[in-house]
N, C-alpha and C. Protein backbone atom coordinates (compact mmCIF):
# COMPACT_ATOMS: atom_id res chain seq x y z
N UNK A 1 -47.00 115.11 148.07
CA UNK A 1 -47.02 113.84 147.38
C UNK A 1 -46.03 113.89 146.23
N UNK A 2 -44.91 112.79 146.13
CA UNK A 2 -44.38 112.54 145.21
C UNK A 2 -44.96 112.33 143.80
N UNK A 3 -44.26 112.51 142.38
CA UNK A 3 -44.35 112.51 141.34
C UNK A 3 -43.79 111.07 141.23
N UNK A 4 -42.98 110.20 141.94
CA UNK A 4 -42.30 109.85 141.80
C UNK A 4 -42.75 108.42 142.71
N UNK A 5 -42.98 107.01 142.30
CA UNK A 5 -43.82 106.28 143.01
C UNK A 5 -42.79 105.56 144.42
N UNK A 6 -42.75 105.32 145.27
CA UNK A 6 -41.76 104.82 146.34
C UNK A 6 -41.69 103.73 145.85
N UNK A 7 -40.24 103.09 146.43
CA UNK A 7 -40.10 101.54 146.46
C UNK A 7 -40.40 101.43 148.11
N UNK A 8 -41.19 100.27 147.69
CA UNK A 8 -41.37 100.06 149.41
C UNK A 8 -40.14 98.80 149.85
N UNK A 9 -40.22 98.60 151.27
CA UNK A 9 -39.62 97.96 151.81
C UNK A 9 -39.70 96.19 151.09
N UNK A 10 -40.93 95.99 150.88
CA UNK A 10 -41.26 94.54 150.68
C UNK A 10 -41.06 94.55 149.10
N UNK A 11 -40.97 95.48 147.92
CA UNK A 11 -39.90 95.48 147.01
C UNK A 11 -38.86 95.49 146.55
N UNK A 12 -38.54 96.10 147.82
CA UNK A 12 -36.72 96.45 147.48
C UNK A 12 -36.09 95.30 147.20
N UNK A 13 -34.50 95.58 146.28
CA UNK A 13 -33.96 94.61 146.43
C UNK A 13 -33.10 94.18 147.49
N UNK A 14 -32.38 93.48 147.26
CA UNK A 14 -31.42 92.81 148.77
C UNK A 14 -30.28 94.34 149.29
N UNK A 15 -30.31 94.86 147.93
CA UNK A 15 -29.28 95.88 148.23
C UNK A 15 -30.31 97.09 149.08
N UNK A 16 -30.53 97.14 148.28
CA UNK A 16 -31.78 98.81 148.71
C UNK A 16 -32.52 98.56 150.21
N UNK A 17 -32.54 97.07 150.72
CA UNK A 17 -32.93 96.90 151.91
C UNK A 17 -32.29 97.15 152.46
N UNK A 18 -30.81 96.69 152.49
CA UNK A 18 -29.92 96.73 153.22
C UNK A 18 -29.43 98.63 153.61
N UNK A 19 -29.85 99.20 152.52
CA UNK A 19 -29.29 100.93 152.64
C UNK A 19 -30.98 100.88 153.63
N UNK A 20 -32.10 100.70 153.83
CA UNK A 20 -33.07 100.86 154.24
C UNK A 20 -32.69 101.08 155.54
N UNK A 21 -32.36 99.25 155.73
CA UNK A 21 -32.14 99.11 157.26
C UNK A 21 -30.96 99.74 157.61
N UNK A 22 -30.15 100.48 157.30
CA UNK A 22 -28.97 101.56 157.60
C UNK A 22 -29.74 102.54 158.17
N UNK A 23 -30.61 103.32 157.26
CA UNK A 23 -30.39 104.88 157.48
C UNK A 23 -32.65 104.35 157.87
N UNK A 24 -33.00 103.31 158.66
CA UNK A 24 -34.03 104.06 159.42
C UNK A 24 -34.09 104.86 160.40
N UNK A 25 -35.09 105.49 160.69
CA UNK A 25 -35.13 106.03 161.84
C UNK A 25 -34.57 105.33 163.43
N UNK A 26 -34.58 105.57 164.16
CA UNK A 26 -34.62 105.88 165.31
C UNK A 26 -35.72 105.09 166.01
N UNK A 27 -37.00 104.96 165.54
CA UNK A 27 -38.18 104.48 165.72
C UNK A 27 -38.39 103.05 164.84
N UNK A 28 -37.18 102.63 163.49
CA UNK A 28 -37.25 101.40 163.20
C UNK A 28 -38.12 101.96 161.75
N UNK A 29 -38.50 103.11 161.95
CA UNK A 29 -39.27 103.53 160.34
C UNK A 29 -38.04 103.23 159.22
N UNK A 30 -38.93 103.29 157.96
CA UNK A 30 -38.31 103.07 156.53
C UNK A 30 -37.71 104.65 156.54
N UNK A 31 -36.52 105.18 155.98
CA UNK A 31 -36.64 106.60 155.53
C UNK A 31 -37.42 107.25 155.09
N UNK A 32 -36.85 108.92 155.44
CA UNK A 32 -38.32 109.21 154.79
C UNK A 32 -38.56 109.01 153.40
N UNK A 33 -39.79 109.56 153.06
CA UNK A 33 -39.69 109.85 151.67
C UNK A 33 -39.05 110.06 150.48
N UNK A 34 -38.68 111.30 150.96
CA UNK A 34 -37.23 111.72 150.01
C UNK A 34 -35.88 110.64 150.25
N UNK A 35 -36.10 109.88 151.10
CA UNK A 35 -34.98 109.06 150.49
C UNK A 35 -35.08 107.84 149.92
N UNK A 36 -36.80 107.36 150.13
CA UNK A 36 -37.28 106.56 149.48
C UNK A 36 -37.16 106.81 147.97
N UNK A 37 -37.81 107.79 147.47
CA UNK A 37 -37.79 108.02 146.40
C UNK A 37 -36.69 107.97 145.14
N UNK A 38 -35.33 107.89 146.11
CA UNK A 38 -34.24 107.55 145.31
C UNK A 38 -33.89 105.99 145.44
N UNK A 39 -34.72 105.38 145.82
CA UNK A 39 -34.52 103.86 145.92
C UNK A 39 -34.40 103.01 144.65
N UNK A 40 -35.09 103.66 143.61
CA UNK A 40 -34.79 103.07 142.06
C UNK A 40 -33.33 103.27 141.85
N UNK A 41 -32.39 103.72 142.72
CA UNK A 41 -31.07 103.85 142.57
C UNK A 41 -30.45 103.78 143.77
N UNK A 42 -29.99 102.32 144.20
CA UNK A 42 -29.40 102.83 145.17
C UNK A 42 -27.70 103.25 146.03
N UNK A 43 -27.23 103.48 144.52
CA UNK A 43 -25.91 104.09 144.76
C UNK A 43 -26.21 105.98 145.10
N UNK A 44 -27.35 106.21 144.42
CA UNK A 44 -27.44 107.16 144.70
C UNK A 44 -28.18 107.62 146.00
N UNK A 45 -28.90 107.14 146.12
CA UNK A 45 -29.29 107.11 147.41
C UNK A 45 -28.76 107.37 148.73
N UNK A 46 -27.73 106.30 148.37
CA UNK A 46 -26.17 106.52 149.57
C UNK A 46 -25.87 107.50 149.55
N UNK A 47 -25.50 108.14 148.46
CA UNK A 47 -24.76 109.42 148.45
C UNK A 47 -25.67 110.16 148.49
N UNK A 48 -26.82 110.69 148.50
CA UNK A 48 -27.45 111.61 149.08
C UNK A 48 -27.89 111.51 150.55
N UNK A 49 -27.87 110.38 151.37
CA UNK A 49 -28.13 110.53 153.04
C UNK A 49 -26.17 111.22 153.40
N UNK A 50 -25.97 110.57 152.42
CA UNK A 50 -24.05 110.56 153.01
C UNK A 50 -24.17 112.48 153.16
N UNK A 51 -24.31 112.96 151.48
CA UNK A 51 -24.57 114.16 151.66
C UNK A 51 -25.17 115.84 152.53
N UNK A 52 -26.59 114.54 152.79
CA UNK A 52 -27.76 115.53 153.83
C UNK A 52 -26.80 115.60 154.82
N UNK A 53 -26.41 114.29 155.07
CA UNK A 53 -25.69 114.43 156.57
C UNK A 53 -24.49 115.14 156.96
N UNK A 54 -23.58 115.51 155.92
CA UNK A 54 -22.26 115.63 155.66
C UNK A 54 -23.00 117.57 155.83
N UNK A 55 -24.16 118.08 155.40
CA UNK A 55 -24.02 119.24 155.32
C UNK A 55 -24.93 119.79 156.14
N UNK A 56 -25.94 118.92 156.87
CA UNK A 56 -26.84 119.13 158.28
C UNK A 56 -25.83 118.86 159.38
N UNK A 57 -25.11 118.13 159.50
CA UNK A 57 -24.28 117.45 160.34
C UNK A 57 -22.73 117.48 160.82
N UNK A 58 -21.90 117.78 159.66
CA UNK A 58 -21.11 117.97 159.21
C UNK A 58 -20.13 119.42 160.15
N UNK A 59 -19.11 119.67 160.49
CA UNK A 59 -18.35 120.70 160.55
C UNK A 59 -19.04 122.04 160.00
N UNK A 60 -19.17 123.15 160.23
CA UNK A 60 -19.80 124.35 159.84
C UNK A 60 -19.55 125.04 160.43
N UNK A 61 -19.63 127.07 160.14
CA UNK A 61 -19.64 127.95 160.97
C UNK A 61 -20.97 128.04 161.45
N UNK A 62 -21.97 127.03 160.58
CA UNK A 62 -23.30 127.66 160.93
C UNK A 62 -23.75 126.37 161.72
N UNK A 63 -24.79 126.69 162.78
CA UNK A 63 -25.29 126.32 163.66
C UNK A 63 -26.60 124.94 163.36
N UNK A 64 -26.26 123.93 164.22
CA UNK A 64 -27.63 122.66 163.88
C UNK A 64 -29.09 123.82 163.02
N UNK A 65 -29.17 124.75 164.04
CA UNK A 65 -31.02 125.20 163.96
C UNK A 65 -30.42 126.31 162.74
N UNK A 66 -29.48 127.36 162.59
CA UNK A 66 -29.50 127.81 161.51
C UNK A 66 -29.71 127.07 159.73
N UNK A 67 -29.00 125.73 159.55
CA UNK A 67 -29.00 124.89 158.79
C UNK A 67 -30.43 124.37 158.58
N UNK A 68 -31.19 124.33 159.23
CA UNK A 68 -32.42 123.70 159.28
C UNK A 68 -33.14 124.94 159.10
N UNK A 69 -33.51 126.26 159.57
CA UNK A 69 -34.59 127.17 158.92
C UNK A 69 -33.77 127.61 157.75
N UNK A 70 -32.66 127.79 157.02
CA UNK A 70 -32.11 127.47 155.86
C UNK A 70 -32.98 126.61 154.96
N UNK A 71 -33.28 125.21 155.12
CA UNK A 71 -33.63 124.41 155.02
C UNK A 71 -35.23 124.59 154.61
N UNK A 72 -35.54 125.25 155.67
CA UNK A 72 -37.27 125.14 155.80
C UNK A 72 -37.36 126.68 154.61
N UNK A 73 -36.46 127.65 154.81
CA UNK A 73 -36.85 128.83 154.06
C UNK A 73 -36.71 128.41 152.49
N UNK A 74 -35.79 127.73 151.92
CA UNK A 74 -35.59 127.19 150.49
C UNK A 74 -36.59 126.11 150.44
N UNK A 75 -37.45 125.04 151.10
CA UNK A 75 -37.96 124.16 151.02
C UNK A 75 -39.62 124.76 150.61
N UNK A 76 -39.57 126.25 151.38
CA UNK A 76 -41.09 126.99 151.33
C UNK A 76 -41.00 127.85 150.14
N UNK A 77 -39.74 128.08 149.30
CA UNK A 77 -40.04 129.42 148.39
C UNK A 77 -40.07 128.08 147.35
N UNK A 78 -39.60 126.85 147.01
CA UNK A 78 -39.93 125.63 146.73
C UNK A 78 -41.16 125.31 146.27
N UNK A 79 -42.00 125.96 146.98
CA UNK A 79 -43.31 124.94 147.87
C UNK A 79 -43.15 123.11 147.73
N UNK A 80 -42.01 123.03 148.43
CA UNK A 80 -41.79 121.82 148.87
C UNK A 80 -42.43 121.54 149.90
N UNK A 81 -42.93 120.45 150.27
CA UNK A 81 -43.20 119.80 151.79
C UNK A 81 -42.02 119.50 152.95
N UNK A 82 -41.21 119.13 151.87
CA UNK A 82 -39.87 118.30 152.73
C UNK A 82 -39.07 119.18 153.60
């Protein structure tokens, strides 16, 4: 659970909807969390999906699944959820 309260969909403004309906899922979901949570800003916002993606996604020597237990190993010494 966030520290940090979400903007939901039926708050957002015209802008922050519009980054919404960009980067939902696949399934038509709102982003997740963590990118909800930067919705009180949404220049920044952009630039952090631009980011995730640019370095999950992105050109690398390292591999989709290496990047991701990367991911999960810093997210657990964290004790993040995400």
């Amino acid at each position: 659970m966030a520290y940090i309260d979400y903007v939901s969909y039926d708050d957002a403004s015209p802008a922050l909807r519009e980054l919404f309906d960009k980067y939902k899922s696949p399934d038509k979901a709102v982003p997740a969390n963590i990118v909800r949570i930067a919705g009180y800003n949404p220049k920044a916002m952009d630039f952090h999906v631009q980011f995730y993606r640019a370095i999950m996604f992105g050109k690398s020597p390292l591999s989709r699944q290496q990047r991701e237990m990367i991911a999960v190993v810093v997210s657990a010494l964290n004790n993040c959820h995400y």
